[in-house]
Protein backbone atom coordinates (compact mmCIF):
# COMPACT_ATOMS: atom_id res chain seq x y z
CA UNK A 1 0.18 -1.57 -1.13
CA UNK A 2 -1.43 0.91 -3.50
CA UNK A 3 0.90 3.47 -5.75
CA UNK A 4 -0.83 6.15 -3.66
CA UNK A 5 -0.11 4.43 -0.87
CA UNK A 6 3.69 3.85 -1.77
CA UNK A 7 4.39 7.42 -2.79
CA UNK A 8 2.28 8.83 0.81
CA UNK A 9 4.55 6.42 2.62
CA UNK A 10 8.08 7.47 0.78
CA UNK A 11 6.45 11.60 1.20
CA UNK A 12 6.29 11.08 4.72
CA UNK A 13 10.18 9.68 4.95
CA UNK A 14 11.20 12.51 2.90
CA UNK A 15 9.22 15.24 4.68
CA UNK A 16 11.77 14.44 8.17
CA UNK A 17 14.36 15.67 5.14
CA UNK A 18 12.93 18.65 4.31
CA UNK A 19 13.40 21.61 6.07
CA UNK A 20 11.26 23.88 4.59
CA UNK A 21 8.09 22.14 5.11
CA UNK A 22 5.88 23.92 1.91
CA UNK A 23 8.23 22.31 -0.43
CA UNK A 24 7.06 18.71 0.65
CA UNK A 25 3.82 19.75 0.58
CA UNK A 26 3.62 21.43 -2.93
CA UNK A 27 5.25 18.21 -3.94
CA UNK A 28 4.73 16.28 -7.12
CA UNK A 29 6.20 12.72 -8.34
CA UNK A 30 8.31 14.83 -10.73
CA UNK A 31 9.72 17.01 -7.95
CA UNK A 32 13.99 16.39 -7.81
CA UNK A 33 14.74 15.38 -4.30
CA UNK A 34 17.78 17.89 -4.71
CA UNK A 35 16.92 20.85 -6.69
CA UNK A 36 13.12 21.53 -5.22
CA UNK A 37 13.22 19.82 -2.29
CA UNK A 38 16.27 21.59 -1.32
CA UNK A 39 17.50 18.00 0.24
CA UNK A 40 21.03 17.97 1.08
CA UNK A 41 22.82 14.99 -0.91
CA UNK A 42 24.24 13.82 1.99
CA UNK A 43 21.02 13.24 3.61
CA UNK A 44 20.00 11.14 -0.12
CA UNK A 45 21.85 8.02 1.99
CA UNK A 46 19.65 9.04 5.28
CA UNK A 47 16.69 8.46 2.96
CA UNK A 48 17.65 5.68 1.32
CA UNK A 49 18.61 3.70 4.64
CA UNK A 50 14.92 5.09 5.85
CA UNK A 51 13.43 3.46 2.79
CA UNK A 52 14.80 0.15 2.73
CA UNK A 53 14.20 -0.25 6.62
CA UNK A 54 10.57 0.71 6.08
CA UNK A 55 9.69 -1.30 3.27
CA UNK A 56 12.70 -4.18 3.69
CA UNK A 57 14.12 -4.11 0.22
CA UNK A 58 17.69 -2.96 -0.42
CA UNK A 59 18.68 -0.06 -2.70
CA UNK A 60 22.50 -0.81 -4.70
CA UNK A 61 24.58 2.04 -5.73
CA UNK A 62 23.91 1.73 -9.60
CA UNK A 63 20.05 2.03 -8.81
CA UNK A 64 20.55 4.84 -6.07
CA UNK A 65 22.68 6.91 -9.13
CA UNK A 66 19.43 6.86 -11.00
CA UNK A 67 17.20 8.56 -8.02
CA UNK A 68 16.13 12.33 -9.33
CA UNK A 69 12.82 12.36 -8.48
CA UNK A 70 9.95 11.05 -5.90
CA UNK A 71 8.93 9.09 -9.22
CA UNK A 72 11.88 7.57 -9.56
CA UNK A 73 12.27 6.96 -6.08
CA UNK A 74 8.93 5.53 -6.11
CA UNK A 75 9.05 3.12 -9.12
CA UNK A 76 12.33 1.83 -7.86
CA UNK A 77 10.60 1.05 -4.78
CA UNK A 78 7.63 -0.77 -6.39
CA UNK A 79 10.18 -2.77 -8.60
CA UNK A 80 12.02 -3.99 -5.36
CA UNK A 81 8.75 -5.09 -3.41
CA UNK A 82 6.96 -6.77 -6.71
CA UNK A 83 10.45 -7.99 -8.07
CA UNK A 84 12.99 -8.62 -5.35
CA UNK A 85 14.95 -10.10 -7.79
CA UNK A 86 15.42 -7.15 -9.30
């Protein structure tokens, strides 16, 4: 899977987050899931269950502390499939 790929994929799990749709689309990989995607932080865990179903890795707690942005979100997610030792 391609880094565009990846981050389409994890844009499309966060858009069912999203309420107001033109925030997802105006995204970039620096956008905070929080602050400009207006995400609720209790839906952070509906995301995170969404990603490791999709792409069968599993997210702990230390490395789901460190999730601002769809860039983070997206490297983490690329470590875990190249490195699932990681």
């Amino acid at each position: 899977m391609t880094a565009t790929e990846l981050n389409d994929k994890i844009i499309e799990i966060l858009s069912k987050y999203v309420f107001n749709k033109k925030l997802i689309l105006n995204a970039t990989p620096d956008s905070r899931l929080i602050k400009d995607l207006k995400i609720n932080s209790a839906r952070v865990v509906d995301i995170v269950l969404d990603i490791e179903d999709v792409f069968e890795v599993e997210i702990d707690n230390k490395s789901l502390e460190k999730i601002k942005t769809i860039s983070d979100l997206s490297s983490l997610v690329n470590l875990l499939i190249t490195n699932p030792e990681s």
